[in-house]
Protein backbone atom coordinates (compact mmCIF):
# COMPACT_ATOMS: atom_id res chain seq x y z
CA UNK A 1 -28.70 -1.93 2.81
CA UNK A 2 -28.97 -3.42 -0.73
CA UNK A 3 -28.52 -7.29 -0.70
CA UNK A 4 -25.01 -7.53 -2.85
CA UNK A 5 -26.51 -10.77 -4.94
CA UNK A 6 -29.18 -8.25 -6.16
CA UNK A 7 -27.01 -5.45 -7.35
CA UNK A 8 -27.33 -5.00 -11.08
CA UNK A 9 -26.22 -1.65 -11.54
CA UNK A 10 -23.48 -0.16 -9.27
CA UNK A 11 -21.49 3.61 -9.89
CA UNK A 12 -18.29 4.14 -7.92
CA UNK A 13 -17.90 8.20 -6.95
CA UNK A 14 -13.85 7.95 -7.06
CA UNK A 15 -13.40 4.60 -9.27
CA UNK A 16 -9.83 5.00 -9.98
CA UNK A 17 -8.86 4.63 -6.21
CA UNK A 18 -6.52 1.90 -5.38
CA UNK A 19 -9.26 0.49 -3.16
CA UNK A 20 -12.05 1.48 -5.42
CA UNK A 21 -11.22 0.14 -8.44
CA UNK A 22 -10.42 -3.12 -7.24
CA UNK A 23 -14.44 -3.56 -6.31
CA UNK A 24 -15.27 -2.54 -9.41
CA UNK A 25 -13.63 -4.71 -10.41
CA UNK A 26 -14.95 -7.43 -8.82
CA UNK A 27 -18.57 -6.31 -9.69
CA UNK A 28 -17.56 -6.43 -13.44
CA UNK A 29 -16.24 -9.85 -13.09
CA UNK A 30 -19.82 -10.92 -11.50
CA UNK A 31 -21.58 -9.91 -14.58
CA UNK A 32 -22.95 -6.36 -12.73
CA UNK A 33 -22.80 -3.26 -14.97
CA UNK A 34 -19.75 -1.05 -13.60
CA UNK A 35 -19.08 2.66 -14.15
CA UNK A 36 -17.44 5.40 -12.42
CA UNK A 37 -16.29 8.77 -12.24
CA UNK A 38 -12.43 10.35 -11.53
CA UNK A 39 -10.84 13.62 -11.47
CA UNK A 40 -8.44 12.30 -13.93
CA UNK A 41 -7.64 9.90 -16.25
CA UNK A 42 -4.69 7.46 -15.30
CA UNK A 43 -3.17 4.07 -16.21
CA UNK A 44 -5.07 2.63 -13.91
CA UNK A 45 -8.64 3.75 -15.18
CA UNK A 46 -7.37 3.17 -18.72
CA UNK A 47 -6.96 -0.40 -17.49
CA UNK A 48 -10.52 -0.34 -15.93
CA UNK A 49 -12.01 0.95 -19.76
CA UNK A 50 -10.37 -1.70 -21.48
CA UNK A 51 -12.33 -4.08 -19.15
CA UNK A 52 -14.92 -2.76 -19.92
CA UNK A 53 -16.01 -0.54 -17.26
CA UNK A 54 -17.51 3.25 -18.27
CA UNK A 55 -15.05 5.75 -16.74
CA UNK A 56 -15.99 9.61 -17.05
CA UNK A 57 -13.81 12.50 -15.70
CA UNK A 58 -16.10 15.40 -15.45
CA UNK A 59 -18.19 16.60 -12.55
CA UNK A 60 -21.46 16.05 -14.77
CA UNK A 61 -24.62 14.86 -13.12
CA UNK A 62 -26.09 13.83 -16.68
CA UNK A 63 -23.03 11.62 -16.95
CA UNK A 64 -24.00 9.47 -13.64
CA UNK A 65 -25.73 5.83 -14.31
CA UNK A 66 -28.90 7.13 -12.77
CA UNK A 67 -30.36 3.18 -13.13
CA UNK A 68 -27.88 2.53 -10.45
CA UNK A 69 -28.73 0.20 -7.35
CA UNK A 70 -25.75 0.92 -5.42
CA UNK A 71 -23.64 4.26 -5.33
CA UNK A 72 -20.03 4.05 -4.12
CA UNK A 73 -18.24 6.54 -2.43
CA UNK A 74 -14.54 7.74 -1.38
CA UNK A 75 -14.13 10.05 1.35
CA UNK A 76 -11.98 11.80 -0.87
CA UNK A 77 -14.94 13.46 -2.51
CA UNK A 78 -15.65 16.69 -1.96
CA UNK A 79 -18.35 17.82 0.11
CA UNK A 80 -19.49 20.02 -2.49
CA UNK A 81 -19.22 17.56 -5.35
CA UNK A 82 -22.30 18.01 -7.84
CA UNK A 83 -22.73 14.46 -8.24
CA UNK A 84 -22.69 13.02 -4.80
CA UNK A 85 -25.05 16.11 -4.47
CA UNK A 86 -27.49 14.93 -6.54
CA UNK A 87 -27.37 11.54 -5.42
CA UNK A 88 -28.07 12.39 -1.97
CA UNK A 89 -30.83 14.59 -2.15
CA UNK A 90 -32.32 11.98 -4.66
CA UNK A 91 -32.30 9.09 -2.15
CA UNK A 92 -30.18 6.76 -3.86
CA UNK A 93 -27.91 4.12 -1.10
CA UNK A 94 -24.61 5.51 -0.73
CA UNK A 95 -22.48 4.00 0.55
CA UNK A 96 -18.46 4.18 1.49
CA UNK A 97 -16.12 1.78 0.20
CA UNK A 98 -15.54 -0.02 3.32
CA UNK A 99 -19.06 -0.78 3.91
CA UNK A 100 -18.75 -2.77 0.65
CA UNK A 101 -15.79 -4.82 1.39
CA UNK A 102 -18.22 -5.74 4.75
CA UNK A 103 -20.44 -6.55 2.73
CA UNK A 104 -18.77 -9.03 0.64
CA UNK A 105 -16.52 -10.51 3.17
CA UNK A 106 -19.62 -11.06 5.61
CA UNK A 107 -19.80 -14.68 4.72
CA UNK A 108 -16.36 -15.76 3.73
CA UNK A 109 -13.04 -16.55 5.54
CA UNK A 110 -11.07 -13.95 5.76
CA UNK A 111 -7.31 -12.69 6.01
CA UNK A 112 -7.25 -8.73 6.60
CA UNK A 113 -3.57 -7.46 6.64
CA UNK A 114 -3.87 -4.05 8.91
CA UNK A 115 -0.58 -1.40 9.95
CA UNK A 116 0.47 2.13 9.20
CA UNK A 117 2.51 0.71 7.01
CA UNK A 118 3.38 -2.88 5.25
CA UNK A 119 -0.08 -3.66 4.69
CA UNK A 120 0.30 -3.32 1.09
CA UNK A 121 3.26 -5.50 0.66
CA UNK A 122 1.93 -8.11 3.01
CA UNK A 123 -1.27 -8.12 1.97
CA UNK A 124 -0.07 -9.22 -1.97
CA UNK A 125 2.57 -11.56 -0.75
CA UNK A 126 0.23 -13.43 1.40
CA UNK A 127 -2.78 -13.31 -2.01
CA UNK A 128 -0.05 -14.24 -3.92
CA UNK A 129 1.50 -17.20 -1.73
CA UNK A 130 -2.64 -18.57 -1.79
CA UNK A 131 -2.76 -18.28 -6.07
CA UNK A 132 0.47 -19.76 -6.47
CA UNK A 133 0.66 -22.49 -4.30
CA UNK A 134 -3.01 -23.63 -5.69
CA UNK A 135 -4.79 -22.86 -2.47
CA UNK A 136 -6.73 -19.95 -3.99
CA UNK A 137 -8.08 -16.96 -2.65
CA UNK A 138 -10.13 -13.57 -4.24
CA UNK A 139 -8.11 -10.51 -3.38
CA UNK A 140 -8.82 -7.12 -2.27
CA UNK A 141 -5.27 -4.99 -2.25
CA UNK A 142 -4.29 -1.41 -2.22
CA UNK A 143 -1.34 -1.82 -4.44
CA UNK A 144 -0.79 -3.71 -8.16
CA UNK A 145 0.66 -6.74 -7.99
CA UNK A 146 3.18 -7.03 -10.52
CA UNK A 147 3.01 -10.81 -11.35
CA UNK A 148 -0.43 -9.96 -12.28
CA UNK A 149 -0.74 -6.55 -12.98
CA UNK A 150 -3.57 -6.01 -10.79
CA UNK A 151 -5.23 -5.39 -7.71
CA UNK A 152 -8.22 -7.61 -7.45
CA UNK A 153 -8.48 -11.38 -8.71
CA UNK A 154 -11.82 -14.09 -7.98
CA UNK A 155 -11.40 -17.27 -7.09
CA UNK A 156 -14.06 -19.92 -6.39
CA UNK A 157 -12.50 -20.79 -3.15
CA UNK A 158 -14.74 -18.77 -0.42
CA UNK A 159 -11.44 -17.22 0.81
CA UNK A 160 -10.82 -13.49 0.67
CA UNK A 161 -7.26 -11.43 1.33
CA UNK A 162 -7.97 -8.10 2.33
CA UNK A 163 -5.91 -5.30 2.83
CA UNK A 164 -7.72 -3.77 5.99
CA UNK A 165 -7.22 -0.21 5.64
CA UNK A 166 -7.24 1.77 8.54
CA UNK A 167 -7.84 5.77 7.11
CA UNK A 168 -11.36 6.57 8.35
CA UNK A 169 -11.92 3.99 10.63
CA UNK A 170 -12.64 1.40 7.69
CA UNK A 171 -10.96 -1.74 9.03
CA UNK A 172 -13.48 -1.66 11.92
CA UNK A 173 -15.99 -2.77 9.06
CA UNK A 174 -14.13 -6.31 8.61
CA UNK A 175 -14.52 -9.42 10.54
CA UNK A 176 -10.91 -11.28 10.08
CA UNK A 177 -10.69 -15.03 10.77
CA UNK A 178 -6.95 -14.37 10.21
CA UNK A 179 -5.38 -10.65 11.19
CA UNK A 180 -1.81 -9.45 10.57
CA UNK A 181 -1.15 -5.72 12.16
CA UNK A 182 2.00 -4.63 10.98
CA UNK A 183 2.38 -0.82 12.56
CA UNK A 184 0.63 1.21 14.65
CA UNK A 185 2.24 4.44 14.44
CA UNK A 186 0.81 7.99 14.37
CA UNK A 187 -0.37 8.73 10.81
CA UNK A 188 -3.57 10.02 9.85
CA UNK A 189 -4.35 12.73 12.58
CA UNK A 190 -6.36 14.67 10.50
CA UNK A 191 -8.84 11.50 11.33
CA UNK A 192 -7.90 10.62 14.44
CA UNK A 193 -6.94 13.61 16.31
CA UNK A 194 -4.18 12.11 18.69
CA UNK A 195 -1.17 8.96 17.91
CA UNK A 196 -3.38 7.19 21.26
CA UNK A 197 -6.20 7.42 19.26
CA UNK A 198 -4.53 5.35 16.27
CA UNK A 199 -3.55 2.76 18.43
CA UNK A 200 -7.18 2.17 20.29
CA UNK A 201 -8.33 1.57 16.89
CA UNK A 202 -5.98 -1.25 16.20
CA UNK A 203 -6.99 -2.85 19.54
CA UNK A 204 -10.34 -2.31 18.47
CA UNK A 205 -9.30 -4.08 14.94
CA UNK A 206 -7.86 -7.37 17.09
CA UNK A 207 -10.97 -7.67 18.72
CA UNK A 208 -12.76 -8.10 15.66
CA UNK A 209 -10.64 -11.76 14.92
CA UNK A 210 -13.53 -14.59 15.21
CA UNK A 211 -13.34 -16.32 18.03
CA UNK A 212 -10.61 -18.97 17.16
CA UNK A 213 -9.34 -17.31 14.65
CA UNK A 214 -5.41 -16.06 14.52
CA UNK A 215 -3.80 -12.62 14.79
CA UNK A 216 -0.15 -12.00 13.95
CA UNK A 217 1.33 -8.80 15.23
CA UNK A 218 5.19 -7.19 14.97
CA UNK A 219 6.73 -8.08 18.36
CA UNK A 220 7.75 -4.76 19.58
CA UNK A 221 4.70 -2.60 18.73
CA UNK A 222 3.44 0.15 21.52
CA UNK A 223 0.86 -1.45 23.00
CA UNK A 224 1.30 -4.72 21.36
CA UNK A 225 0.31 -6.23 24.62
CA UNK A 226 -3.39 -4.70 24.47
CA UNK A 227 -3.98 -6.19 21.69
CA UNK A 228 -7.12 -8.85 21.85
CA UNK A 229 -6.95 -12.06 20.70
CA UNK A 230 -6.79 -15.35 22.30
CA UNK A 231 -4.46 -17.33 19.24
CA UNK A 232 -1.80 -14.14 19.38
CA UNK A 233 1.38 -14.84 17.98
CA UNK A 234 4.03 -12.24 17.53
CA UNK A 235 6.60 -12.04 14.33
CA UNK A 236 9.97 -9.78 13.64
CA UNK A 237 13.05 -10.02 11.10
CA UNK A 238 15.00 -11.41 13.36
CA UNK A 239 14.22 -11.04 17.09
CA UNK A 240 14.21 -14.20 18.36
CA UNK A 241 11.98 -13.05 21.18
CA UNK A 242 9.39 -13.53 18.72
CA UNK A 243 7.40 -16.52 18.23
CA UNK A 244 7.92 -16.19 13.95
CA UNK A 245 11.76 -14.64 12.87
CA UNK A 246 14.03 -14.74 10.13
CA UNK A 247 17.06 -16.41 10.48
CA UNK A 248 20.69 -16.59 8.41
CA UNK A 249 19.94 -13.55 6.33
CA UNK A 250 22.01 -13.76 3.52
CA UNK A 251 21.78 -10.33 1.15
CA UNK A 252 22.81 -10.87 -2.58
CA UNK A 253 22.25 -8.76 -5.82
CA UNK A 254 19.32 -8.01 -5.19
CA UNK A 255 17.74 -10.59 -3.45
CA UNK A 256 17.29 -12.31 0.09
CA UNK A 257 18.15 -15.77 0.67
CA UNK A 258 16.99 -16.96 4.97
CA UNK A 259 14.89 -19.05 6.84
CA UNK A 260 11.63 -18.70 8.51
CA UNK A 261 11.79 -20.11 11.88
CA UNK A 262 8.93 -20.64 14.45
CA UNK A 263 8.69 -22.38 17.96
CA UNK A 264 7.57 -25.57 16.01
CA UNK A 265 8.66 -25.17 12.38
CA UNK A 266 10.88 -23.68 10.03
CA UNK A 267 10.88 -22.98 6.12
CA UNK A 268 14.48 -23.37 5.08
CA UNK A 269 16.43 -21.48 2.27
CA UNK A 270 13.15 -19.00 1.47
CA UNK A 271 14.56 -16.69 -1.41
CA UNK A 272 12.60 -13.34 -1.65
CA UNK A 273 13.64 -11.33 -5.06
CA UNK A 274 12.49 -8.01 -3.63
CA UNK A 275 14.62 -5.16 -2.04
CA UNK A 276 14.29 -3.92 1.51
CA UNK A 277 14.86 -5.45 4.82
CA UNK A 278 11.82 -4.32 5.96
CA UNK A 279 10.10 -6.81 3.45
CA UNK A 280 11.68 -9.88 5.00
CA UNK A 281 9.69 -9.07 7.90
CA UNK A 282 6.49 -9.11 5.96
CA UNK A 283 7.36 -11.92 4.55
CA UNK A 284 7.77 -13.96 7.49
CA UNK A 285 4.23 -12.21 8.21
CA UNK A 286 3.26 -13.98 5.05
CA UNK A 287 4.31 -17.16 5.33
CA UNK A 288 3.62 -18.05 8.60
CA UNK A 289 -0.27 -17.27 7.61
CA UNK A 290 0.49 -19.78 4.70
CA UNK A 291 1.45 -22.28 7.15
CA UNK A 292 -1.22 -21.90 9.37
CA UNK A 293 -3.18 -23.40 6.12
CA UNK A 294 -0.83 -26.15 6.06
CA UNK A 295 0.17 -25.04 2.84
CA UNK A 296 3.48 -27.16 2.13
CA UNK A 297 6.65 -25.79 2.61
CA UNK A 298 7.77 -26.69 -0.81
CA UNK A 299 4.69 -24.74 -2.38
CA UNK A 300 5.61 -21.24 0.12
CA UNK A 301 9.30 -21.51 -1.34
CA UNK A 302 8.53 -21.75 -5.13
CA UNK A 303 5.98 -19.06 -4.36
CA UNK A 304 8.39 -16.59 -2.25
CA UNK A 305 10.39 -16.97 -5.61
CA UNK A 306 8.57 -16.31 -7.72
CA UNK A 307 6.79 -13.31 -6.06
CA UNK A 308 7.71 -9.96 -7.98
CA UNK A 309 6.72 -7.57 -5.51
CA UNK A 310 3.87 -4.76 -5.72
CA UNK A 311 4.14 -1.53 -8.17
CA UNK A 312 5.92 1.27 -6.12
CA UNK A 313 6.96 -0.67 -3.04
CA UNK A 314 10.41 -0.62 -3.78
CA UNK A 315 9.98 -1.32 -7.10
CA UNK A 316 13.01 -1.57 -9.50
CA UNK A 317 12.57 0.54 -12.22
CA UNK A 318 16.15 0.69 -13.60
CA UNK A 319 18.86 -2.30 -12.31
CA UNK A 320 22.51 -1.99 -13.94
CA UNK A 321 25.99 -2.19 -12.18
CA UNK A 322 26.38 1.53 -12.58
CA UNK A 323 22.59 2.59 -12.09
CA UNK A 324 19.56 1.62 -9.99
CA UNK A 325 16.50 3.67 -9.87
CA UNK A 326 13.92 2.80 -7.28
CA UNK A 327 10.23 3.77 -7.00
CA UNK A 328 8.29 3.62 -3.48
CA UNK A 329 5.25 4.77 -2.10
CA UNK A 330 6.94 5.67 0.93
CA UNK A 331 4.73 8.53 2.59
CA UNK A 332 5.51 8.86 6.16
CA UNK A 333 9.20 9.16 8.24
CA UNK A 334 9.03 5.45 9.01
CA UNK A 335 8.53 3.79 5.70
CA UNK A 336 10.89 6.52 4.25
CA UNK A 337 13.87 5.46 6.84
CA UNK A 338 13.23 1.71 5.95
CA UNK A 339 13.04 2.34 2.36
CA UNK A 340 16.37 4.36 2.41
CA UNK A 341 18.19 1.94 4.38
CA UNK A 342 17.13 -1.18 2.78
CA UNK A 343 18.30 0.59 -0.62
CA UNK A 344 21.86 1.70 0.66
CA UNK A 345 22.44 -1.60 2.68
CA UNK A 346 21.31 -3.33 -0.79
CA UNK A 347 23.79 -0.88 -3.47
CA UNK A 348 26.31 -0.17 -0.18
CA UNK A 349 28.90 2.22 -2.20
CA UNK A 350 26.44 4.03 -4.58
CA UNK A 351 25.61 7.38 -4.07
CA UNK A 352 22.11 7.55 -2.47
CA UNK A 353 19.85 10.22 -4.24
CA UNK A 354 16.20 10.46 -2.86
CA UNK A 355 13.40 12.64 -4.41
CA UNK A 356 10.41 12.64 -2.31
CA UNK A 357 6.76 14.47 -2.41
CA UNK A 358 5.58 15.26 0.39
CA UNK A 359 1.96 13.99 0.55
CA UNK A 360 -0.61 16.29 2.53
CA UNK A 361 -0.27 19.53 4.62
CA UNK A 362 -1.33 18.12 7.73
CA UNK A 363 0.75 15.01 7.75
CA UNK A 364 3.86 17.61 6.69
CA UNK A 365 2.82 19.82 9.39
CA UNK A 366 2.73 16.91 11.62
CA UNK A 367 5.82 15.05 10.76
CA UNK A 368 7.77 17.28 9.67
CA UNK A 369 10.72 16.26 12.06
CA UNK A 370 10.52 12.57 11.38
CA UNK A 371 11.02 13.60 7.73
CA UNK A 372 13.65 15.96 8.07
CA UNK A 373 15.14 12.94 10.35
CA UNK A 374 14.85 10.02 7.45
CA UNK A 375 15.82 12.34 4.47
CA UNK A 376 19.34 13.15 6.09
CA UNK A 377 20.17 9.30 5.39
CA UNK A 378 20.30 10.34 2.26
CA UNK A 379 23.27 11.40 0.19
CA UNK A 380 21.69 14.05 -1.64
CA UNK A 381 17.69 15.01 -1.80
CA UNK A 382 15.69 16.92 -3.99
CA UNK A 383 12.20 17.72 -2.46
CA UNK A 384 8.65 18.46 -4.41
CA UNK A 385 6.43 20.79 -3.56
CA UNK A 386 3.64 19.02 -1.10
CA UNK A 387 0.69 17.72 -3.08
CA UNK A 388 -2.10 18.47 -1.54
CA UNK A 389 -4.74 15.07 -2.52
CA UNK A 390 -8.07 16.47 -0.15
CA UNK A 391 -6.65 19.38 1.62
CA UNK A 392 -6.48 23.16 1.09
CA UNK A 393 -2.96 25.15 2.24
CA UNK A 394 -2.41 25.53 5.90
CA UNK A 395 -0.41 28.66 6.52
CA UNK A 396 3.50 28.37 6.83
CA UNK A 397 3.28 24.05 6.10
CA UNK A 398 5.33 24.05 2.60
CA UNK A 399 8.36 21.87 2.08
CA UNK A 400 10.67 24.45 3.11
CA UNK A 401 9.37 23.35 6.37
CA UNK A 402 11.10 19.87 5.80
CA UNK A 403 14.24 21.73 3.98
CA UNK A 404 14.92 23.53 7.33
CA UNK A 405 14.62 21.12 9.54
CA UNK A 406 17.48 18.95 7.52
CA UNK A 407 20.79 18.80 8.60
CA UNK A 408 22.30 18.01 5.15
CA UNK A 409 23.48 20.78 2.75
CA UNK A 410 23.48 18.45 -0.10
CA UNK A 411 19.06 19.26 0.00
CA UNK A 412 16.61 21.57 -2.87
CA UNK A 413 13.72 22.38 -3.71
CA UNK A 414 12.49 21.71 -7.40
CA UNK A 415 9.34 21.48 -9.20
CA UNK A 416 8.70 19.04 -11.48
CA UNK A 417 9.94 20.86 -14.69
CA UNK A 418 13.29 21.57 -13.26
CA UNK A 419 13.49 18.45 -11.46
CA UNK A 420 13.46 16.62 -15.49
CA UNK A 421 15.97 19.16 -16.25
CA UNK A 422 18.14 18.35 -13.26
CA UNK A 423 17.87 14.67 -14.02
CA UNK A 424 19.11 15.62 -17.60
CA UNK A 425 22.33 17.02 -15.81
CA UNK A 426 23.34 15.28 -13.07
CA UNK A 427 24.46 11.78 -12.90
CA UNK A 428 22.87 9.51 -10.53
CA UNK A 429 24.09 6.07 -9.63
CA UNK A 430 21.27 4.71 -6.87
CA UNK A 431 18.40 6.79 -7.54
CA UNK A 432 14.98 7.19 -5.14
CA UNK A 433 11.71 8.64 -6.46
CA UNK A 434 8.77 8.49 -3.22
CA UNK A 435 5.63 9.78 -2.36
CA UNK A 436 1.84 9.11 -2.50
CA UNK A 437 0.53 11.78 -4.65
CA UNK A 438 1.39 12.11 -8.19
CA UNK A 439 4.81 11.80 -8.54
CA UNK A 440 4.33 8.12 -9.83
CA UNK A 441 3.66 9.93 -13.72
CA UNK A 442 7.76 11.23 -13.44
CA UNK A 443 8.94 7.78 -12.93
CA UNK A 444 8.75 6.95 -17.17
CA UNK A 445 9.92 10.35 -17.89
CA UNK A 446 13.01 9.77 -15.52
CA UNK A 447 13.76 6.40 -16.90
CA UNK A 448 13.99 7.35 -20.43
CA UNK A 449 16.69 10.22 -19.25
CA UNK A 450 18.36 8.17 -17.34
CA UNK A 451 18.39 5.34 -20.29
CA UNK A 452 19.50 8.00 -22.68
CA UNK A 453 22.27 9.38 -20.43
CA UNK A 454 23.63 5.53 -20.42
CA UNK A 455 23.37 5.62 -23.83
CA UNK A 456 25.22 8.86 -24.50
């Protein structure tokens, strides 16, 4: 393996990942020469061009930095991608993302946020907590912070947040001196095979904490108890079974007002301006690994504040009295029941519309009851066709699938030209776009509709 001090010249197969393009971007901010390719352009690689990293989005092995020392690549790929081709049978090191992060993170204390889902969230409120408060940290996340508008930040401090992701095995890579494991439910089984199989991983993920290190699970979790680690210390919103809860949950306009209790401490009057139940349990996640610093309590509060959440975890892209739109990456039954309850306990009289994209034919295939399930909550629901990120069609798995498991008759199936028209003719009052594959470009489109309906 290269020596990462020595890389001079690195090309990332796959740059505009979420994971990806946070490495290259912390290569470009060490002064190594960056550049990529991408199936398409998108904000995000616009961003990574105007930092001056060389983006290309054609399958063009004259177009690869062939004075590269170190080739990165996502398992999103293609096995029959020309230029991963032609870097393999020319000997170059590739290597996967995850070996990377081990890579960096080999020397450095680390906080690795793990789960099926929450990692995300948790992940950037625990980074952000660190930056605020002055305690400093680099970070490594899968989503955009919005108080910085990015992904990846450096920081002198030899600490690292890491959002340890668990598709491919790729958390096993990390060596946490702090662990958070949020979830462990079934998701990824074209990986995995079996919902046992997920779990054993996560075990295997708690026996990776150093050895006095700290790991912070949700009380509750299937096989919680296997978990290994000898400082284990279990958190929930507000079980008080658990040895970190929230207590006093006060829900305003928006916002969360509660405090953070523990067997020995508490963090009074926390306010967290971010929608969703669910994400005062990370946030207890969060700052109980901000305490275990002994960062003040004064310093967590103003932080919590101030925090603005992540881009697409319930993310509010239109707030009025009469309107709220909300975008999520919500991409499995779980996250989708959390996100639709946290909205309609939050706007509790608004008519709940959800539009959701299914994300992957296997995980449709597989889940395709737990959907069905969440979506009822739902006052209405359009559906998307299933985008299909790696996979080719399996027979039968569409989104009718989904549709006709659903016990609501207020359900339909649009693509995304009528779904704009729709939008243009129906009035919405608490509106849900979700999904992990593309539907993130509709969200401006819908906004200006909705902004010129308002207006009309």
């Amino acid at each position: 393996m290269v020596n990462i001090n020595d890389i001079k010249r690195i090309y990332f197969l796959g740059i505009g990942g979420i994971g990806m393009s946070a490495l290259a971007r912390y290569f470009n901010s060490r002064g190594v020469a960056v550049s990529g390719y991408d199936r398409t352009e998108t904000v995000l690689t616009k961003q990574l061009v105007k930092e001056g990293i060389q983006v290309h989005y054609e399958d063009n092995i004259e177009l690869i930095d062939k004075d590269a020392n170190l080739v990165v690549y996502t398992p999103a790929i293609p096995k029959d991608h020309r230029e991963l081709n032609y870097l393999l049978d020319n000997k170059y090191t590739v290597v996967k993302r995850s070996d990377v992060l081990g890579m960096i993170t080999n020397s450095s204390f680390n906080i690795c946020v793990a789960g099926t889902h929450g990692k995300t969230t948790t992940s950037t409120m625990v980074a952000h907590i660190l930056r605020d408060s002055g305690y400093g940290c680099n970070a490594f996340l899968g989503g955009i912070a919005a108080n910085y508008n990015s992904n990846f930040w450096s920081h002198e401090k030899n600490v690292c947040v890491v959002e340890a992701d668990e598709y491919d095995r790729s958390f096993l890579k990390l060596s946490p001196d702090t662990a958070i494991i949020t979830a462990m439910d079934p998701d990824h089984l074209d990986i995995y095979g079996t919902a046992e199989n997920v779990e054993q991983a996560f075990i295997d993920f708690s026996a990776r904490v150093k050895t006095g290190g700290l790991l912070l699970s949700k009380y509750g979790l299937k096989r919680g108890n296997e978990l290994k680690a000898a400082n284990h210390l279990y958190y929930h919103l507000d079980d008080e079974k658990a040895d970190v809860h929230a207590a006093d949950i006060q829900i305003g306009n928006g916002n969360y007002r509660f405090n953070v209790v523990a067997r020995d401490w508490q963090v009074k009057e926390v306010v967290l301006n971010m929608g969703g139940m669910h994400n005062i349990e990370n946030m207890v996640a969060a700052v109980a690994v901000a305490k275990s610093l002994a960062i003040e309590d004064q310093k967590i509060k103003a932080a919590v504040s101030s925090f603005k959440g992540v881009k697409r975890r319930f993310e509010f892209i239109v707030k009025k009295d009469e309107q709220v739109f909300i975008d999520d990456y919500a991409h499995h039954p779980d996250e989708l029941r959390a996100l639709i309850t946290g909205a309609k306990k939050m706007f509790s009289g608004m008519k709940c519309t959800v539009i959701f994209q299914p994300h992957l034919f296997s995980r449709t295939r597989d889940f395709a009851d737990g959907f069905a399930e969440s979506l009822d909550l739902a006052d209405e629901l359009i559906l998307l066709p299933i985008y299909p990120a790696r996979e080719l069609p399996i027979e039968a798995v569409t989104s009718e699938m989904i549709l006709g498991k659903m016990k609501k008759d207020n359900k339909r199936i649009l693509d995304k030209a009528a779904l704009t028209g729709w939008i243009k003719n129906n009035q919405t009052e608490l509106l849900i776009t979700a999904g992990a594959g593309d539907i993130d470009t509709l969200v401006e489109p819908i906004k200006q509709i909705l902004e010129s309906n308002s207006g009309k």
